[in-house]
Protein backbone atom coordinates (compact mmCIF):
# COMPACT_ATOMS: atom_id res chain seq x y z
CA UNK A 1 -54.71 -14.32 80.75
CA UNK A 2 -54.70 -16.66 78.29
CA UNK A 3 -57.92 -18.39 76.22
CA UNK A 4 -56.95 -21.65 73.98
CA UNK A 5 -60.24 -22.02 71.24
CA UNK A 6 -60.82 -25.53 70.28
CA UNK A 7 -62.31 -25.44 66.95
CA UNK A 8 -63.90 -28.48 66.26
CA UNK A 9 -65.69 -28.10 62.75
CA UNK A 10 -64.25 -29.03 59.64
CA UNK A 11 -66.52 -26.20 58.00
CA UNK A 12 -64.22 -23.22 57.81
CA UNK A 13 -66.15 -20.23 58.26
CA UNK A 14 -69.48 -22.54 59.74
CA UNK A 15 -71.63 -21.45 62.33
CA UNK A 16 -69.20 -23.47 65.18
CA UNK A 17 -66.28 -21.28 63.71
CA UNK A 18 -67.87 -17.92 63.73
CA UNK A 19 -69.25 -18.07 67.35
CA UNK A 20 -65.71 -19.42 68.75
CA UNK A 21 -64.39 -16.37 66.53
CA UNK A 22 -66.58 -14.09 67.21
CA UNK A 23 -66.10 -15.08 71.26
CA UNK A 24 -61.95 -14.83 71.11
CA UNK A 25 -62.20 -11.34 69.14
CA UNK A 26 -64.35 -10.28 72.21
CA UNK A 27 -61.68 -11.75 74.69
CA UNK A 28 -58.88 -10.05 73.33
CA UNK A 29 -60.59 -6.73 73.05
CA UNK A 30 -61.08 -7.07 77.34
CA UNK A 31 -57.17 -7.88 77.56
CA UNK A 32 -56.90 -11.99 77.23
CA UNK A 33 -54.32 -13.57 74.69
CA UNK A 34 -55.90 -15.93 72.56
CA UNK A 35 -55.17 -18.58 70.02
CA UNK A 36 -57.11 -21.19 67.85
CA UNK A 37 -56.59 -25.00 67.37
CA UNK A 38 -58.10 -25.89 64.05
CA UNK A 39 -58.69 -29.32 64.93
CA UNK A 40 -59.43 -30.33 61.24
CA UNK A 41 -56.29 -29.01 60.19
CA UNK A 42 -54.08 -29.84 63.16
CA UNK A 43 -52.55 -33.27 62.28
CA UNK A 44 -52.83 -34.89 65.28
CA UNK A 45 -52.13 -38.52 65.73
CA UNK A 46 -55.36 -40.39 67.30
CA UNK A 47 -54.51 -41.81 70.75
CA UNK A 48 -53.59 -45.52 70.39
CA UNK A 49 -54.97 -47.28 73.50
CA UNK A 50 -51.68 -48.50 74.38
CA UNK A 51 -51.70 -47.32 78.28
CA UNK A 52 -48.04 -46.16 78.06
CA UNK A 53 -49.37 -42.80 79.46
CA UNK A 54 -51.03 -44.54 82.52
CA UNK A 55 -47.69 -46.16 83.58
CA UNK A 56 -44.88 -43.20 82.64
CA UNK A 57 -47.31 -39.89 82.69
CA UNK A 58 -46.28 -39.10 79.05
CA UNK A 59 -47.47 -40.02 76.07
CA UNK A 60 -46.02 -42.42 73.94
CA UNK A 61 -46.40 -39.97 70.74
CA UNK A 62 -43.86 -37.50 70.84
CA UNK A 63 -43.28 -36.01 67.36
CA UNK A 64 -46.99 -35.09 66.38
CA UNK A 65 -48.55 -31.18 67.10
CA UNK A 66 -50.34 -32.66 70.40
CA UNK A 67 -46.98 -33.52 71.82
CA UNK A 68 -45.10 -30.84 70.70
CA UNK A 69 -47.18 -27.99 71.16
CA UNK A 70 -51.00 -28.53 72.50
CA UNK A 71 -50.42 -30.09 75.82
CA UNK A 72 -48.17 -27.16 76.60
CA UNK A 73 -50.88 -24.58 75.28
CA UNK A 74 -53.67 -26.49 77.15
CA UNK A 75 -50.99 -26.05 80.46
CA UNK A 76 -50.49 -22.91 80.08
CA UNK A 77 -54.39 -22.00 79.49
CA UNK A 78 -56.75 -19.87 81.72
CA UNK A 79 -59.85 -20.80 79.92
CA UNK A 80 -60.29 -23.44 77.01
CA UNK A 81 -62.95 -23.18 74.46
CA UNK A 82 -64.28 -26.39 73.12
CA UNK A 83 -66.43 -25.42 70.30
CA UNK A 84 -67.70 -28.21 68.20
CA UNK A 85 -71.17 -28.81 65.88
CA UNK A 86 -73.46 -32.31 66.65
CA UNK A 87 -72.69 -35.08 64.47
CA UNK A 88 -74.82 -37.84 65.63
CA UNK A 89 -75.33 -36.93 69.06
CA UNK A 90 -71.77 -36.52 69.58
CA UNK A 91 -69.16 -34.51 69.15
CA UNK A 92 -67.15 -33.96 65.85
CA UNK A 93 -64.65 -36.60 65.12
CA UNK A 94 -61.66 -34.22 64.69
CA UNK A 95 -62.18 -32.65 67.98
CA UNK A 96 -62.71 -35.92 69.30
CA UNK A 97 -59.08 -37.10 68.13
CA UNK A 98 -57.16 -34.28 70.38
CA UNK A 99 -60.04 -34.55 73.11
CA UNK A 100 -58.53 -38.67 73.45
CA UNK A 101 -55.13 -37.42 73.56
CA UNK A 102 -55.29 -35.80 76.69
CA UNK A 103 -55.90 -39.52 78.47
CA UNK A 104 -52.08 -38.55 79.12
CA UNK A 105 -53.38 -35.02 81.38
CA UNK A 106 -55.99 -37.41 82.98
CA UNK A 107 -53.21 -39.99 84.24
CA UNK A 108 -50.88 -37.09 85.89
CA UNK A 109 -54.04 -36.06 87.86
CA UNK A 110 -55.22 -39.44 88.13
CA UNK A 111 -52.60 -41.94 88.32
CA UNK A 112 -49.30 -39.57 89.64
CA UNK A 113 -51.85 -37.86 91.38
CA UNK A 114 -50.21 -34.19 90.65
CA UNK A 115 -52.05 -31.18 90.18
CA UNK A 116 -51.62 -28.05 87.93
CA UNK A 117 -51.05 -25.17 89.69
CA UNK A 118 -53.66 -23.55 87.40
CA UNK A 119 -56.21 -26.16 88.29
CA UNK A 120 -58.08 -24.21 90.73
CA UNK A 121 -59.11 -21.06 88.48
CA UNK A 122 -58.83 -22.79 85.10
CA UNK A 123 -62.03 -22.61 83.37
CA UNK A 124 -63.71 -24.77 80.57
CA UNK A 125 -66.70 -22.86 78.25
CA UNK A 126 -68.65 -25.83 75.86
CA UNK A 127 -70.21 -24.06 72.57
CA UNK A 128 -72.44 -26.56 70.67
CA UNK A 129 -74.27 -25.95 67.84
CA UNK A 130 -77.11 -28.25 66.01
CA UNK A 131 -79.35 -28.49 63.35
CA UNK A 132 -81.85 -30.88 64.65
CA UNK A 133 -83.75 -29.99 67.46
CA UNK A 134 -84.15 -33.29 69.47
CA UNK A 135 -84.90 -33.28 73.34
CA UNK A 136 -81.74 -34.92 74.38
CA UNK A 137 -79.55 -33.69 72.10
CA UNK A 138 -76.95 -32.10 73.63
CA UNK A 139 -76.34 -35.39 76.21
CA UNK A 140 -73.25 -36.56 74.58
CA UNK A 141 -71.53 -33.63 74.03
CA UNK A 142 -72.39 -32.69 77.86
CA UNK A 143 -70.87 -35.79 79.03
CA UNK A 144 -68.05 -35.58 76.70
CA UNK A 145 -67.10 -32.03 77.41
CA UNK A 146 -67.52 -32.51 81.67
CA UNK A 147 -65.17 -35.38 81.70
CA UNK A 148 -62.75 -33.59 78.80
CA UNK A 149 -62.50 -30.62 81.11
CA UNK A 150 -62.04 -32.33 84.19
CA UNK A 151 -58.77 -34.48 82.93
CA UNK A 152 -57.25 -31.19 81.45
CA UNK A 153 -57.86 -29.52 85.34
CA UNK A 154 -60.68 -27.17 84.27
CA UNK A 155 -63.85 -26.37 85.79
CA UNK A 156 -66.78 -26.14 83.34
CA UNK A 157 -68.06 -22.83 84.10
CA UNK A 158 -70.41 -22.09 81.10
CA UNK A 159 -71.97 -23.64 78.30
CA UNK A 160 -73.94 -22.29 75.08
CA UNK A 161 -76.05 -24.43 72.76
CA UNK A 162 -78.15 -23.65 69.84
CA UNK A 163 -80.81 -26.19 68.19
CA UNK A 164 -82.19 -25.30 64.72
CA UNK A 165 -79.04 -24.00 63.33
CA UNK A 166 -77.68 -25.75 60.17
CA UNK A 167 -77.34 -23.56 56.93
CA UNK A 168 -73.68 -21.72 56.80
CA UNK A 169 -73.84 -18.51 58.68
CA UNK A 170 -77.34 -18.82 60.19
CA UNK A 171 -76.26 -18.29 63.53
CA UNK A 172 -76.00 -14.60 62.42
CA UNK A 173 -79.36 -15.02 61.98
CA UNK A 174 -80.17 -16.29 65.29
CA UNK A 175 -81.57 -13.17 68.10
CA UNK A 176 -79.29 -12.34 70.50
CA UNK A 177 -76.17 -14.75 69.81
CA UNK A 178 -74.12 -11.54 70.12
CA UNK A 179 -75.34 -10.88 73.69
CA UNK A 180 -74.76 -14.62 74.32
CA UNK A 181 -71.03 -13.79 73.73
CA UNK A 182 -70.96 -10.91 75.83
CA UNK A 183 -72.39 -12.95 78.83
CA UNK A 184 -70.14 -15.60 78.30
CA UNK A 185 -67.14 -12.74 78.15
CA UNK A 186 -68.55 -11.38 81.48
CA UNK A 187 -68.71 -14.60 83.15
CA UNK A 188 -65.15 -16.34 82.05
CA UNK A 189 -62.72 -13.96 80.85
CA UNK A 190 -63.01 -10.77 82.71
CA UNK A 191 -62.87 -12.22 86.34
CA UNK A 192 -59.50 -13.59 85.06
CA UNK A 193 -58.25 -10.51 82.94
CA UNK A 194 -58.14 -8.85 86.21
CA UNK A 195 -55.91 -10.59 88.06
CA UNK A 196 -52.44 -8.91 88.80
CA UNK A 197 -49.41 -10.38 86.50
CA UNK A 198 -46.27 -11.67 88.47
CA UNK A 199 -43.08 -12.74 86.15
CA UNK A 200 -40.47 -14.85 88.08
CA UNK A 201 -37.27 -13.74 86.49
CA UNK A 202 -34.36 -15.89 86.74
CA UNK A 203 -31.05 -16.30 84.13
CA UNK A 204 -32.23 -19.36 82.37
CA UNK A 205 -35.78 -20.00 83.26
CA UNK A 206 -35.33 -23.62 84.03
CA UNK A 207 -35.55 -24.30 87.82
CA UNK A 208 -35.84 -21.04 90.23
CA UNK A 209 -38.32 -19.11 88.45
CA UNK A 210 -40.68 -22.37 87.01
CA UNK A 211 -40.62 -23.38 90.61
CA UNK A 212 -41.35 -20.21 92.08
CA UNK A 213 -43.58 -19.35 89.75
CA UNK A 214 -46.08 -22.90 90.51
CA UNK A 215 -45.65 -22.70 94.56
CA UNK A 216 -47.12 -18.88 94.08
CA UNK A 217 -49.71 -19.69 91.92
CA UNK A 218 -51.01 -22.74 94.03
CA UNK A 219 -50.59 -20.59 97.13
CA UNK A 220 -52.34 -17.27 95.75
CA UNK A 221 -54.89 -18.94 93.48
CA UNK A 222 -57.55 -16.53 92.24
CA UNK A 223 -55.22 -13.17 93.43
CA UNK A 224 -52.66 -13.21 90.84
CA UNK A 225 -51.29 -14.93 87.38
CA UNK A 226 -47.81 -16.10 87.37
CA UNK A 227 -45.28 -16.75 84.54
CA UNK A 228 -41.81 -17.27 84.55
CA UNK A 229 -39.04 -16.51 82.32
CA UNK A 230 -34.89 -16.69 82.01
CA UNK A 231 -32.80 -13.82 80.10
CA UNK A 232 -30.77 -16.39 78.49
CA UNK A 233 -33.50 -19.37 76.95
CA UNK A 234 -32.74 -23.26 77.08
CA UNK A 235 -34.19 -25.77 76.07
CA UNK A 236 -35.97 -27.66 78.84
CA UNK A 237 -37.07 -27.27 82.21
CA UNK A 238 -34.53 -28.58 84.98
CA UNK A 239 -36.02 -32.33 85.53
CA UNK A 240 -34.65 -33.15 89.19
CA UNK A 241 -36.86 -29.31 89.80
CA UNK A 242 -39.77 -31.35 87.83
CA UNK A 243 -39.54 -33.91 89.50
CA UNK A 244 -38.83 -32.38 93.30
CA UNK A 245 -41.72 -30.02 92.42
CA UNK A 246 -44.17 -33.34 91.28
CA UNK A 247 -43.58 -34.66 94.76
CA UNK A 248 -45.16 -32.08 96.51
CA UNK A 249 -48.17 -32.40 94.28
CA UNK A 250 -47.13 -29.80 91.49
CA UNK A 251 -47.42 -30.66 88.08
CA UNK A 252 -45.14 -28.71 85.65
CA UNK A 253 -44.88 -31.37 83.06
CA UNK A 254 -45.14 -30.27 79.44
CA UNK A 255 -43.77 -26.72 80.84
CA UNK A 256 -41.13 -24.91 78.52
CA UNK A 257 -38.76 -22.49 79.10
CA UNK A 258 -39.42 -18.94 78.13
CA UNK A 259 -37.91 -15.75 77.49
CA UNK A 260 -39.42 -12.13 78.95
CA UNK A 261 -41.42 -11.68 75.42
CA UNK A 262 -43.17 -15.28 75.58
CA UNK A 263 -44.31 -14.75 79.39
CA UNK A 264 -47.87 -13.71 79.27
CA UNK A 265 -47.96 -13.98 75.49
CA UNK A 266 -46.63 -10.50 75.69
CA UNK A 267 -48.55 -8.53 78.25
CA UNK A 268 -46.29 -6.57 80.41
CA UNK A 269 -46.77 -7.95 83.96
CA UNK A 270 -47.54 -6.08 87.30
CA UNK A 271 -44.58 -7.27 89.28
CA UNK A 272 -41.38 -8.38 88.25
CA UNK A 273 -39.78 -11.38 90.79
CA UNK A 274 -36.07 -11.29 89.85
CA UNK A 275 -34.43 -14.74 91.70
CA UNK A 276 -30.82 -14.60 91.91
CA UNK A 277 -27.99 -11.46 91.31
CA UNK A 278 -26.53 -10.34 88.13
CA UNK A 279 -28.71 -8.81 86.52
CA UNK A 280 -28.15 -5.09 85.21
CA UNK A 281 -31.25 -4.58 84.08
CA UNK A 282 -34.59 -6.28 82.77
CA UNK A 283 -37.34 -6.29 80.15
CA UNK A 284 -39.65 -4.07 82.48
CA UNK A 285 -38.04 -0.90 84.20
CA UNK A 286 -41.09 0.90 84.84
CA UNK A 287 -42.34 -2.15 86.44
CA UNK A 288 -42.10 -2.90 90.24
CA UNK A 289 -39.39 -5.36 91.05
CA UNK A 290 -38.94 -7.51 93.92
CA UNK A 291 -35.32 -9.53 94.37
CA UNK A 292 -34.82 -12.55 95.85
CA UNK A 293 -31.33 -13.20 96.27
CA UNK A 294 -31.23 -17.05 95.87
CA UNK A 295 -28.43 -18.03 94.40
CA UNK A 296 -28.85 -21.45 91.64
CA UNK A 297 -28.33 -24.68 93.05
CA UNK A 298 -24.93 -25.53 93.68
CA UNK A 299 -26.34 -28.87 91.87
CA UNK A 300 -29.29 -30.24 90.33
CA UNK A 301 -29.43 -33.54 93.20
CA UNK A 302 -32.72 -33.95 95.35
CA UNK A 303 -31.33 -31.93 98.12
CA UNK A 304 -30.16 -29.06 96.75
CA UNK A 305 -33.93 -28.65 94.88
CA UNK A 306 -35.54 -29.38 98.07
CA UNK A 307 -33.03 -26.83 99.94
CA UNK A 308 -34.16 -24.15 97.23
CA UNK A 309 -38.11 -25.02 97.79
CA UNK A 310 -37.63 -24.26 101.38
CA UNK A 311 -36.37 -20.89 100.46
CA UNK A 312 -38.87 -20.33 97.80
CA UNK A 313 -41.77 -21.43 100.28
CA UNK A 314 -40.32 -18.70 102.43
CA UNK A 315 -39.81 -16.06 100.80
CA UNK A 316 -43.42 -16.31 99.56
CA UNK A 317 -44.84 -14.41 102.34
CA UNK A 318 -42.94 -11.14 100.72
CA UNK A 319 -45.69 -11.34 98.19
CA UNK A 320 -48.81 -10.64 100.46
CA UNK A 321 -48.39 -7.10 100.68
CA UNK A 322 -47.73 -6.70 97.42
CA UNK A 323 -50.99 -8.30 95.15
CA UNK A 324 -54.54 -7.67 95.39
C-alpha cells in the first residue's frame, strides 16, 4: 500500500505539517509506503487554461515535477492526503497550483472516459486546519477537496478539521489530535495494508505484466494489490498495450516501467505472477510463484495486444484460489 501526503503549507514545521507527519509516521509503522509532496517547494508550473488536456488526455507541460513525477505518484496511490491550512476560506495557493494540474486526470475520466484500475478502492483523507472559528468555514475547502478527489479517481473517505488553531505547534496542544490520527489510521490505511500483494513479472515490464497487472486489479478490486515489474527496465510502457488496454476502459497512462525493487515501493509481495519463460530465477524465492507461459507479442499491432488480452482475461481465473 501506498499513501501520497499533500502538504499544502508553506510553514515548514506548522500545525498542517505536523498532523500530515505525524499521520504518515503512523501509516508506515502499520505497513503502508509513504511519501510527501511539499507543495511550497515542489516547482510546479500552474495549469494554463489552454484545454490541450481536454482534447489529447495529456498535459501540455511536460518538463515540470507534475509531469514528470506527481501524476505517476498520484496513479500509483492507495490513499492521498491533502493536508492544507485556511487562507481565506480556501485552500492554500501552493496546493491549489498542483490541485489545477490534475484537470489533465479529470479529462481521462471525463472526456476519454477511462478508468484507473485503482479507482474503486482509492481513497482521499482532507486535513484542514484554521485559526478562525467561523460557521462555514471549512465550505471551500470541502468543495475543493470532493471535486479534487473525484478527478484523481478517489473516494473521500475521511476528513479532519480543527478551528482555533493558529500559533506554530498548537495543535500539540489541542486534546486528543493524537487519537484523531489513530482513527483516521484505522479507517484508511489498515483496510488497505491488508490486502494480499501480487507482482506480475515479465522480462521488460512494458506490456504483459502492466496489462496483467490492471485487468487483475479491476477484476479483484478490494481482494488484492497488484504491481508489475520487468527484470530488464525500459523506458516506457508499450503504447499500442496503452492504448489496446484504454479501449476497454483501463487507464494506464502516466504508468512507468519498474524493476522488482520499485514494485510496492519495496515490500516483498504475496504472490509472484511470472508471464512468459526464461527466467532462472527471481527477486522472491521464498515467495509463491504462479507461471503463465505467454509468450511476448510476436508484434506490438492491435491484434496481437488484443490476442494477448484474451489470454490474460483467461488465465485470470487461476488467481481465485489463490487470494483472499
Amino acid at each position: 500500500m501506498f499513501v501520497l501526503g499533500l502538504q499544502g503549507s508553506p510553514r515548514k514545521g506548522g500545525n498542517t505539517d505536523t498532523f500530515l507527519s505525524a499521520f504518515l509516521d503512523r501509516a508506515a509503522q502499520a505497513g503502508a509506503a509513504v511519501k510527501t509532496i511539499q507543495a511550497a517547494k515542489a516547482g510546479i508550473v500552474p495549469c494554463k487554461g489552454c484545454g490541450y488536456c481536454e482534447k489529447k488526455g495529456a498535459c501540455v507541460i511536460t518538463d515540470d515535477p507534475m509531469a514528470m513525477e506527481i501524476y505517476g505518484l498520484i496513479r500509483r496511490a492507495d490513499l492521498v492526503v491533502a493536508a492544507s491550512p485556511v487562507y481565506f476560506y480556501g485552500i492554500s495557493a501552493q496546493l491549489k497550483v498542483l490541485i489545477d494540474r490534475c484537470q489533465t486526470l479529470w479529462s481521462r475520466k471525463y472526456v476519454l472516459k477511462v478508468k484507473d484500475p485503482l479507482a474503486s478502492e482509492r481513497k482521499g483523507l482532507l486535513f484542514s486546519v484554521a485559526a478562525s472559528r467561523g460557521r462555514q468555514l471549512f465550505d471551500g475547502i470541502h468543495l475543493t477537496a470532493k471535486y479534487f478527489f473525484d478527478a484523481i479517481d478517489a473516494r473521500m473517505d475521511h476528513t479532519i478539521t480543527y478551528r482555533g488553531i493558529e500559533a506554530k505547534g498548537a495543535i500539540r496542544k489541542r486534546e486528543n489530535w493524537t487519537a484523531d490520527v489513530e482513527t483516521a489510521i484505522e479507517k484508511t490505511v489498515l483496510p488497505l495494508v491488508a490486502r494480499n500483494r501480487v507482482l506480475f513479472l515479465s522480462a521488460h515490464g512494458t506490456c504483459r505484466a502492466p496489462m496483467a497487472a490492471a485487468m487483475a486489479q479491476h477484476r479483484f478490486a478490494d481482494r488484492i494489490r497488484t504491481d508489475y515489474a520487468g527484470m530488464e527496465k525500459t523506458d516506457a510502457l508499450d503504447e499500442t498495450m496503452v492504448r489496446c488496454v484504454q479501449e476497454t476502459g483501463l487507464d494506464l497512462g502516466y504508468r512507468r516501467p519498474q524493476s522488482p525493487e520499485e514494485a510496492f515501493f519495496g515490500s516483498t509481495p504475496d504472490l509472484v505472477v511470472v508471464i512468459g519463460d526464461g527466467f532462472d530465477k527471481t527477486p522472491y524465492p521464498d515467495v509463491e510463484h504462479l507461471h503463465w507461459p505467454l509468450p511476448a507479442p510476436p508484434s506490438t499491432d492491435d491484434q496481437s495486444i488484443k490476442a494477448l488480452h484474451f489470454q490474460i482475461r483467461a488465465n485470470l481465473e487461476q488467481l481465485t484460489k489463490r487470494i483472499r
